[in-house]
C-alpha atoms as a PDB file:
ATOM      1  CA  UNK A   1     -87.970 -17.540-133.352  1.00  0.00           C
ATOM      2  CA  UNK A   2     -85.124 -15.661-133.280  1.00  0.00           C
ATOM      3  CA  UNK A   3     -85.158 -13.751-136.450  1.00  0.00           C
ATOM      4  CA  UNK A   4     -88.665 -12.104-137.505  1.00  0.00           C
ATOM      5  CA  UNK A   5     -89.233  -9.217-140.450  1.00  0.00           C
ATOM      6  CA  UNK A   6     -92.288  -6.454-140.098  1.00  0.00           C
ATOM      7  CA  UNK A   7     -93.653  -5.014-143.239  1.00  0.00           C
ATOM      8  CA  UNK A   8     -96.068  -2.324-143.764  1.00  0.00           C
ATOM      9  CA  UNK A   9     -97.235  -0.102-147.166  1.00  0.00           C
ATOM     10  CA  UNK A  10    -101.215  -0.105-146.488  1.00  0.00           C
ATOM     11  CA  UNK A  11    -101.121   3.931-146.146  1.00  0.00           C
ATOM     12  CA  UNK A  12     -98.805   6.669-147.193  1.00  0.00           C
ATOM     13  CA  UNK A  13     -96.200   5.298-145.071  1.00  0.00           C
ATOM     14  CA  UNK A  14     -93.532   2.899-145.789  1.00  0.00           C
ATOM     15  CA  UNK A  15     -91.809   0.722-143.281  1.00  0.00           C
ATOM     16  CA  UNK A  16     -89.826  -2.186-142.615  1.00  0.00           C
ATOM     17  CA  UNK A  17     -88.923  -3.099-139.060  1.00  0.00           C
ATOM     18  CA  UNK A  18     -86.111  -6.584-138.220  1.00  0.00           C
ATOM     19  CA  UNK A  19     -86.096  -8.718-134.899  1.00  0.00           C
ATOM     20  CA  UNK A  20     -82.613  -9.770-134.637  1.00  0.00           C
ATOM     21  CA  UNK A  21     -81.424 -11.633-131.512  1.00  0.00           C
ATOM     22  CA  UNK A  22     -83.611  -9.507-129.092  1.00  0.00           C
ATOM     23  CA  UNK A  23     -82.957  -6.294-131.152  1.00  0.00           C
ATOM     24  CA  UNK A  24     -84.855  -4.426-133.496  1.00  0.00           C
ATOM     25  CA  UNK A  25     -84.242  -1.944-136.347  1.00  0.00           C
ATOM     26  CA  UNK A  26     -86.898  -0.223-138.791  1.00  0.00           C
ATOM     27  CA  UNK A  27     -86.941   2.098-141.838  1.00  0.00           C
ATOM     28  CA  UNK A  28     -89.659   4.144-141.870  1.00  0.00           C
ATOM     29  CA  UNK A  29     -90.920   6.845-144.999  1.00  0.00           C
ATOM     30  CA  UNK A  30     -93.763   8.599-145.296  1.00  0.00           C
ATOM     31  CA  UNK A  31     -93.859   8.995-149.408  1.00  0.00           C
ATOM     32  CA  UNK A  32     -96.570   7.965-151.509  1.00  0.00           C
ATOM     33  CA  UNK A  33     -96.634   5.595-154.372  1.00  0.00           C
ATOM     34  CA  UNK A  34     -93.304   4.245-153.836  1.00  0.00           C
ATOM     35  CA  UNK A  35     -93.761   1.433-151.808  1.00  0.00           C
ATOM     36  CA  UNK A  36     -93.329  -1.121-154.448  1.00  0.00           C
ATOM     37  CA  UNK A  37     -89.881  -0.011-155.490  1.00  0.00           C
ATOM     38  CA  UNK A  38     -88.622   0.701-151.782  1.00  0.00           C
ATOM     39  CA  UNK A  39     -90.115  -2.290-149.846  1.00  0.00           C
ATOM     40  CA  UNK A  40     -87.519  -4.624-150.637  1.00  0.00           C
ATOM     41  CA  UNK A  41     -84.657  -2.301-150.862  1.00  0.00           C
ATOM     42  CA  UNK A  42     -85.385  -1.024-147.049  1.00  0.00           C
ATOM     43  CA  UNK A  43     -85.629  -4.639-146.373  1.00  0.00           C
ATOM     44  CA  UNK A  44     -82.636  -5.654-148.006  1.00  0.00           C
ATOM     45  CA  UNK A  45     -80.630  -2.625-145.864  1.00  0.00           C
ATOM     46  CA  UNK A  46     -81.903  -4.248-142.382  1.00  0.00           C
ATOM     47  CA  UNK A  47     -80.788  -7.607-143.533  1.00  0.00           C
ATOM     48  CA  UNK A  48     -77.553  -6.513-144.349  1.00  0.00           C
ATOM     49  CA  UNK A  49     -77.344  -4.136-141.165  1.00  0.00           C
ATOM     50  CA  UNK A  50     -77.960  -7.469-139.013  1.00  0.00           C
ATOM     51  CA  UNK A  51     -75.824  -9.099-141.149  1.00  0.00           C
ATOM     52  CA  UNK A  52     -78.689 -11.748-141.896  1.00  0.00           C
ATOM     53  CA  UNK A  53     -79.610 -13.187-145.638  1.00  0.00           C
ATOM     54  CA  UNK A  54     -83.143 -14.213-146.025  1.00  0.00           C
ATOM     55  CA  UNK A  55     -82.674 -17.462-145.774  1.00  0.00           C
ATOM     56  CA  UNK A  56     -82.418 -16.680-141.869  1.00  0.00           C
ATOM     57  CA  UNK A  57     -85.486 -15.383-141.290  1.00  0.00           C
ATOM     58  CA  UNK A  58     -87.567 -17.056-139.065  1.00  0.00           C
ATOM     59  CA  UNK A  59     -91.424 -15.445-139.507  1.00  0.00           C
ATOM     60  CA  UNK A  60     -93.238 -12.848-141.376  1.00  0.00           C
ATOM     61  CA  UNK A  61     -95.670 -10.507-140.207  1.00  0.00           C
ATOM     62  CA  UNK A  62     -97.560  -7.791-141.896  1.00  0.00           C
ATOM     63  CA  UNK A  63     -99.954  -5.024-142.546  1.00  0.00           C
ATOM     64  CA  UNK A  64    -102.858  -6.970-143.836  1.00  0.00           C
ATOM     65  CA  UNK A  65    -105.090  -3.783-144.015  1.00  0.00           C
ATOM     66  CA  UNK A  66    -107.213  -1.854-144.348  1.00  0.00           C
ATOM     67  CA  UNK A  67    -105.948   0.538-146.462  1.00  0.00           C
ATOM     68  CA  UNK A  68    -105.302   1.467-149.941  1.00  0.00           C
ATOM     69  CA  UNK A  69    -105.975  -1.241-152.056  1.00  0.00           C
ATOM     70  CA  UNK A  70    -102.854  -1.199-154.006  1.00  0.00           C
ATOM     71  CA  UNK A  71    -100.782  -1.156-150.802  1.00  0.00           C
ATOM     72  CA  UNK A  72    -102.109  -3.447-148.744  1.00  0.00           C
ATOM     73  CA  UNK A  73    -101.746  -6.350-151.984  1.00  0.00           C
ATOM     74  CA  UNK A  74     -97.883  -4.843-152.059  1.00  0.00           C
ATOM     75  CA  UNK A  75     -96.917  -5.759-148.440  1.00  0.00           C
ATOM     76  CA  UNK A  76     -99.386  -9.097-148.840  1.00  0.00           C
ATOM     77  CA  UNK A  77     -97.342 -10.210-152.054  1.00  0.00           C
ATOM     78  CA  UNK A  78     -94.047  -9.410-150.221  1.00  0.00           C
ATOM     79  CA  UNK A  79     -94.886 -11.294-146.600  1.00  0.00           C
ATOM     80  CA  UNK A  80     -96.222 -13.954-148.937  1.00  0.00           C
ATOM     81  CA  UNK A  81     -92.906 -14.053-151.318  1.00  0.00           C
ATOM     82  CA  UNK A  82     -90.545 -13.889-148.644  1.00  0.00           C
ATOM     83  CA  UNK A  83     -92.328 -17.077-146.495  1.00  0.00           C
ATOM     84  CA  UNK A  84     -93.128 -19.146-149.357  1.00  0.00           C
ATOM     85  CA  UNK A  85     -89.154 -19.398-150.229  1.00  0.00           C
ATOM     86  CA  UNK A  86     -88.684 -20.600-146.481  1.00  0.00           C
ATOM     87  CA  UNK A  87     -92.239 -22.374-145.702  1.00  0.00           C
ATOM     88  CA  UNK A  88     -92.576 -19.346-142.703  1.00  0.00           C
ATOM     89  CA  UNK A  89     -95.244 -18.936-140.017  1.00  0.00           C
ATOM     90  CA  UNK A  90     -96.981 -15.690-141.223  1.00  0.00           C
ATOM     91  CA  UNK A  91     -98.544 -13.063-138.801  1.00  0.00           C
ATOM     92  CA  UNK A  92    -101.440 -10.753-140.597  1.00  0.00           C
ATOM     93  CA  UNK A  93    -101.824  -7.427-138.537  1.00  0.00           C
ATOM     94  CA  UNK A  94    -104.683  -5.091-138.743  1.00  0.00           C
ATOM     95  CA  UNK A  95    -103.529  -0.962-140.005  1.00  0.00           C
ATOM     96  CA  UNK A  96    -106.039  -0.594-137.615  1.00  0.00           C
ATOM     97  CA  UNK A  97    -104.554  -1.935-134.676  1.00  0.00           C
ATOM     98  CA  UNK A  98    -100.916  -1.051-135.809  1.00  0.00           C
ATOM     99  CA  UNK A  99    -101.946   2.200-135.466  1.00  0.00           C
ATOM    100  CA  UNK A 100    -103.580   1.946-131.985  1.00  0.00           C
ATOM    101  CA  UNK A 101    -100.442   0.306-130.504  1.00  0.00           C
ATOM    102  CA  UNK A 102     -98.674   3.287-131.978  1.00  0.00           C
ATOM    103  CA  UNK A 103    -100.260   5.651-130.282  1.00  0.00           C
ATOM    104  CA  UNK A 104     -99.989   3.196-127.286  1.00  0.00           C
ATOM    105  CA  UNK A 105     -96.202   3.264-127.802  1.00  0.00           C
ATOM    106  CA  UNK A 106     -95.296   6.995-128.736  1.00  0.00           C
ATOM    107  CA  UNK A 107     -97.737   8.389-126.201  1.00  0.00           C
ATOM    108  CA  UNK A 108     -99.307   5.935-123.562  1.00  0.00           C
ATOM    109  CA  UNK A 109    -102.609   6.016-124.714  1.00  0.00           C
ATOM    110  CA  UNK A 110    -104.128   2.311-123.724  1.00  0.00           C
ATOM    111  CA  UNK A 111    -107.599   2.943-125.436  1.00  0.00           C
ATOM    112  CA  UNK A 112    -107.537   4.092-129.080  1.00  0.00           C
ATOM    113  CA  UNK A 113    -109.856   4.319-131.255  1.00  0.00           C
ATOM    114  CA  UNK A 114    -108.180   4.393-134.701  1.00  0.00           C
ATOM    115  CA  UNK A 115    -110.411   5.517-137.618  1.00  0.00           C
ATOM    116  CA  UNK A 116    -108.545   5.543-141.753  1.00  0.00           C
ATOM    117  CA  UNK A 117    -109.482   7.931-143.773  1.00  0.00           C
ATOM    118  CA  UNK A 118    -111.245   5.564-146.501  1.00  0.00           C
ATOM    119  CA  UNK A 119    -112.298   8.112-149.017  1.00  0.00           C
ATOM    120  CA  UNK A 120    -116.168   8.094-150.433  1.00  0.00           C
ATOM    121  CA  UNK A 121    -117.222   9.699-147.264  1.00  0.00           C
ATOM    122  CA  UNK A 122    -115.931   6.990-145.021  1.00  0.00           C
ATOM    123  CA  UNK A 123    -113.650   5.711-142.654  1.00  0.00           C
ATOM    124  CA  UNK A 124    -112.139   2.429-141.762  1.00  0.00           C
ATOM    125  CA  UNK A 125    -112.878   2.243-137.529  1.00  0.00           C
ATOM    126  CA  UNK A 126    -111.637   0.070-134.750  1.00  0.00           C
ATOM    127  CA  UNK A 127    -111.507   0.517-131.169  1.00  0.00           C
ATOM    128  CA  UNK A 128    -108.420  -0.893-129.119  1.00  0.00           C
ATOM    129  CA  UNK A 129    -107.649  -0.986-125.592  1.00  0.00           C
ATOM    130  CA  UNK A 130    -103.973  -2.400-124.257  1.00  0.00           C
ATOM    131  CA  UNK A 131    -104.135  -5.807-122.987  1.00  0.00           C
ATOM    132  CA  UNK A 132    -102.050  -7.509-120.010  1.00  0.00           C
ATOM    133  CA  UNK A 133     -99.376  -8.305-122.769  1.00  0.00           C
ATOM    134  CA  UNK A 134     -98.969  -4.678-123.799  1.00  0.00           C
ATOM    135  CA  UNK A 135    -100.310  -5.226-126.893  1.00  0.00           C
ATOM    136  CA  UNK A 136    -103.630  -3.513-128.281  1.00  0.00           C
ATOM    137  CA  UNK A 137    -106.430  -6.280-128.221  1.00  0.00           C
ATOM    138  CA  UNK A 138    -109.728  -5.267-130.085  1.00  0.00           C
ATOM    139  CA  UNK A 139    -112.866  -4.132-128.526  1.00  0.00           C
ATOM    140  CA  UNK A 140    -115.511  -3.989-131.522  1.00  0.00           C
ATOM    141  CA  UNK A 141    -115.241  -5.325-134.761  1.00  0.00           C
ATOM    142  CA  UNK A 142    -113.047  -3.444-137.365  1.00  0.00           C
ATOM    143  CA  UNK A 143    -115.696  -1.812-139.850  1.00  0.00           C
ATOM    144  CA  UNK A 144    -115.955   0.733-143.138  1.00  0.00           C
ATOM    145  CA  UNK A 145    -119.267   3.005-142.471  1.00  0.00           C
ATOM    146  CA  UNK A 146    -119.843   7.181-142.790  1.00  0.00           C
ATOM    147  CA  UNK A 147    -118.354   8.992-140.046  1.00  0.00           C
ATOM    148  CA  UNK A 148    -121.608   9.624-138.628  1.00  0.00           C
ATOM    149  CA  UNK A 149    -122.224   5.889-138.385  1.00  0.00           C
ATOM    150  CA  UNK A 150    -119.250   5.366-135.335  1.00  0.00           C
ATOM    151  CA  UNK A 151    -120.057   4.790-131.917  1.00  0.00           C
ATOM    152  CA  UNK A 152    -120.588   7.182-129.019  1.00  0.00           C
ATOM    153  CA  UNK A 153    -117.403   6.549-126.857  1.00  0.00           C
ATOM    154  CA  UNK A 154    -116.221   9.493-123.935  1.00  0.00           C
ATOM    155  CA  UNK A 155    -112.554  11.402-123.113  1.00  0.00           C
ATOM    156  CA  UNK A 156    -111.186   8.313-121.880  1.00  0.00           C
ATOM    157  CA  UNK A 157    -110.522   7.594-125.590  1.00  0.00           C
ATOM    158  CA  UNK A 158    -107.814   8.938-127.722  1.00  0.00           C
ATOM    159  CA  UNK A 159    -107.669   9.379-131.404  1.00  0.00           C
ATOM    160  CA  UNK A 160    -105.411   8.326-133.696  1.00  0.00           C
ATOM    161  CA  UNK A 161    -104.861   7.458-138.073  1.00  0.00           C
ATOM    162  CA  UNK A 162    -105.926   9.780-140.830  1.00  0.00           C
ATOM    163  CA  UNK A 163    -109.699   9.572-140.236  1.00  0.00           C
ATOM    164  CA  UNK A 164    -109.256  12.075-137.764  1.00  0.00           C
ATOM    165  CA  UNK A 165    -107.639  14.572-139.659  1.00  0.00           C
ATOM    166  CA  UNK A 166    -110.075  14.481-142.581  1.00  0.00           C
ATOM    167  CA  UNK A 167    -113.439  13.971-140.195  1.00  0.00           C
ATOM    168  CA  UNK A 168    -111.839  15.881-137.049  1.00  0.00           C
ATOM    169  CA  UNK A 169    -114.757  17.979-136.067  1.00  0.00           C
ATOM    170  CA  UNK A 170    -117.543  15.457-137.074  1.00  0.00           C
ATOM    171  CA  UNK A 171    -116.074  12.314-135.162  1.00  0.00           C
ATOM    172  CA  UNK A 172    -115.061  13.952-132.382  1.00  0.00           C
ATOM    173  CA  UNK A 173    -118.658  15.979-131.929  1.00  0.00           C
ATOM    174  CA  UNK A 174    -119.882  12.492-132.141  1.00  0.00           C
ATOM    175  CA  UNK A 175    -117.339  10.388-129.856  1.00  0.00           C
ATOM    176  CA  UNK A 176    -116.263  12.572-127.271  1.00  0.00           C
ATOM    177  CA  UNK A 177    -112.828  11.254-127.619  1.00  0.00           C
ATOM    178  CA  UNK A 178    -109.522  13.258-126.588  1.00  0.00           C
ATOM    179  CA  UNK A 179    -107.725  14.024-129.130  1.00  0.00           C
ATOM    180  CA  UNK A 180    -104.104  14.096-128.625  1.00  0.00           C
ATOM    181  CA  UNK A 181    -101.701  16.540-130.356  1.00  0.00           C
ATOM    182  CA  UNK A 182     -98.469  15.432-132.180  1.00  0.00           C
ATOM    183  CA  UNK A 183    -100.119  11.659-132.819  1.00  0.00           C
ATOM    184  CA  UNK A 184     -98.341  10.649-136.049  1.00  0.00           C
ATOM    185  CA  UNK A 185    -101.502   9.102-137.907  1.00  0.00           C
ATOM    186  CA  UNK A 186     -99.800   6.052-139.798  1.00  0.00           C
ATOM    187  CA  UNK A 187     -99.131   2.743-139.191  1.00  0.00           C
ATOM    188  CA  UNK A 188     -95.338   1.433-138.360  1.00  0.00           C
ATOM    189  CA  UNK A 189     -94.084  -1.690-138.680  1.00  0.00           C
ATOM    190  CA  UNK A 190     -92.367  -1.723-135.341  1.00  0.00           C
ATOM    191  CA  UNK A 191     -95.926  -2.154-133.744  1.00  0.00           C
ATOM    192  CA  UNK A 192     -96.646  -4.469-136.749  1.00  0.00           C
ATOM    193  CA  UNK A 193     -93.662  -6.549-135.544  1.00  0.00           C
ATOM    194  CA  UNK A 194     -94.494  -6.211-131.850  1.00  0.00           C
ATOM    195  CA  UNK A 195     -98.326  -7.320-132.398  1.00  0.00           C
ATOM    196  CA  UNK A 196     -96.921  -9.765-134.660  1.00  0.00           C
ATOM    197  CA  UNK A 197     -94.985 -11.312-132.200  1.00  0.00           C
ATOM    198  CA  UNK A 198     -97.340 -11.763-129.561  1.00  0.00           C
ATOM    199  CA  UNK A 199     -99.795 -13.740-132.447  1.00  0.00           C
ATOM    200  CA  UNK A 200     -96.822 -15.889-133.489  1.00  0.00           C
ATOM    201  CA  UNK A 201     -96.452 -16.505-129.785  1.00  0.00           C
ATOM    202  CA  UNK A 202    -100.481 -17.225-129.222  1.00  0.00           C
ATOM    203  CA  UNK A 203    -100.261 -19.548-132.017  1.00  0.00           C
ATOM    204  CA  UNK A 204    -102.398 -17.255-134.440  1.00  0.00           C
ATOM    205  CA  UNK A 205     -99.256 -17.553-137.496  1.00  0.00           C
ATOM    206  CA  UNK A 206    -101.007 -18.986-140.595  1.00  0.00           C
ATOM    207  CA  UNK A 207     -99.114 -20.795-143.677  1.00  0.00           C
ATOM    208  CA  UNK A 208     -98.209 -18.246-146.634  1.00  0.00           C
ATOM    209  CA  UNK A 209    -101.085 -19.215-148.970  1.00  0.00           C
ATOM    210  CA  UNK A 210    -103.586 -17.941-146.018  1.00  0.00           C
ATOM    211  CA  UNK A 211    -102.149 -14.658-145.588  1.00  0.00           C
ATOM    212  CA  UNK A 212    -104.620 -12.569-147.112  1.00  0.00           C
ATOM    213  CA  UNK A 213    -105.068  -8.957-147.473  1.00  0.00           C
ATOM    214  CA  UNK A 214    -108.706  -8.080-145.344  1.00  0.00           C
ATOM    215  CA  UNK A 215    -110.169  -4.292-147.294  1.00  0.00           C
ATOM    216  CA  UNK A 216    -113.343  -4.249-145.228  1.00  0.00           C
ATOM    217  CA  UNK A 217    -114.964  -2.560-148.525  1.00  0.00           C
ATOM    218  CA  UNK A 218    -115.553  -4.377-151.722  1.00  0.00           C
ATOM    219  CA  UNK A 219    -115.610  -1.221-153.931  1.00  0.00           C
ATOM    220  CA  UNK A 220    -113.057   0.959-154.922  1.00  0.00           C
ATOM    221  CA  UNK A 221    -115.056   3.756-156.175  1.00  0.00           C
ATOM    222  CA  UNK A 222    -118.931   5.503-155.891  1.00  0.00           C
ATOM    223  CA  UNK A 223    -121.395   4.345-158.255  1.00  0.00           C
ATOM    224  CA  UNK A 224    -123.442   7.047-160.650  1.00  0.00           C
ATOM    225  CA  UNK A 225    -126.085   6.403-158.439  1.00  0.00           C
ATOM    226  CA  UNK A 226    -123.942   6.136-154.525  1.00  0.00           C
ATOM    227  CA  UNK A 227    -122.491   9.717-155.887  1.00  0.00           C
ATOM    228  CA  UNK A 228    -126.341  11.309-156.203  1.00  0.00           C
ATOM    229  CA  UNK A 229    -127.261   9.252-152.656  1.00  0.00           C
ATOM    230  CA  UNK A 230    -124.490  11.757-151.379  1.00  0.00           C
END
């Protein structure tokens, strides 16, 4: 596979990353509630950068989530669109583990534990720790709970995703983990693409019509009586 296209809206961030020939190029934008009209566009402006049409596209991967709701169906609906027209191998990445390799990438951190800011008083979690591939592998099963529900880890941990920044001083009371300064906190879809890669490579691609968002939470919003439990 030659020719393989990244996409990610599951957060505030924005971002489209292109493997062309052994090359890569991204757009990335952190903006809110614009990832529907600039998905494609940002696409569109790799494609025509590599000088590739769609038709040459060899696989899709994807931020299958968590995230916001909304999001995470945009980027689903686009991987889906764009490999149903060409009957493509599709990779689903977790946010989760996007953003673990990220930190892996930017900063060298090889065990992350990556926590979402998933409103109602929770978080999304997952802990990560770089494999012999260089790619995060997980070490506990992705999950939504309270901040006070994550696990005790120690310093040899660093932080990373919005979680933090909302639930700094509880988690980190808790976890022990390092946190590290200058950690951007979203996913990219360069780390999408790279994960991506090594699944498509593993075997782990699935046919469009099974690449499904995963939300971790069935609810969208607090009950009357979740709201008093509070």
């Amino acid at each position: 596979m030659n020719n393989i296209v990244a996409l990610d809206t599951s957060t505030e961030a924005c971002s489209v990353a292109l493997l062309c020939n052994g090359e890569s190029l991204d757009r990335y934008v952190v903006e809110p509630r614009i990832h529907a009209k600039a998905l494609l566009p940002m696409l569109d402006e790799l494609l025509a950068e590599a000088g590739l049409t769609a038709r040459q596209i060899d696989a899709v991967a994807f931020g299958r989530g968590p995230g916001a709701f909304t999001g995470v169906r945009i980027a689903t609906a686009a991987a889906q669109a764009i490999a149903l027209g060409g009957d493509l191998p599709v990779a689903p990445v977790s946010t989760l583990a996007c953003i673990a390799h990220r930190s892996f990438r930017e900063h060298g951190n090889n065990k992350v534990a990556a926590a979402i800011d998933a409103r109602m008083g929770e978080v999304y979690w997952g802990t990560y720790q770089v494999a012999g591939a260089g790619v995060v592998e997980i070490v506990a099963e992705e999950r939504v709970c309270a901040p006070s529900a994550v696990p005790v880890l120690d310093a040899s941990w660093s932080a990373a995703g919005t979680g933090w920044q909302t639930y700094q001083s509880e988690l980190l009371q808790l976890t022990g983990v390092t946190l590290t300064d200058d950690v951007d906190p979203f996913p990219h879809a360069v780390d999408i693409l790279q994960i991506g890669i090594t699944q498509l490579q593993r075997g782990e691609g699935v046919a469009p019509e099974h690449a499904l968002p995963v939300y971790l939470r069935d609810n969208v919003a607090l009950t009357v009586k979740q709201r008093a439990r509070k």
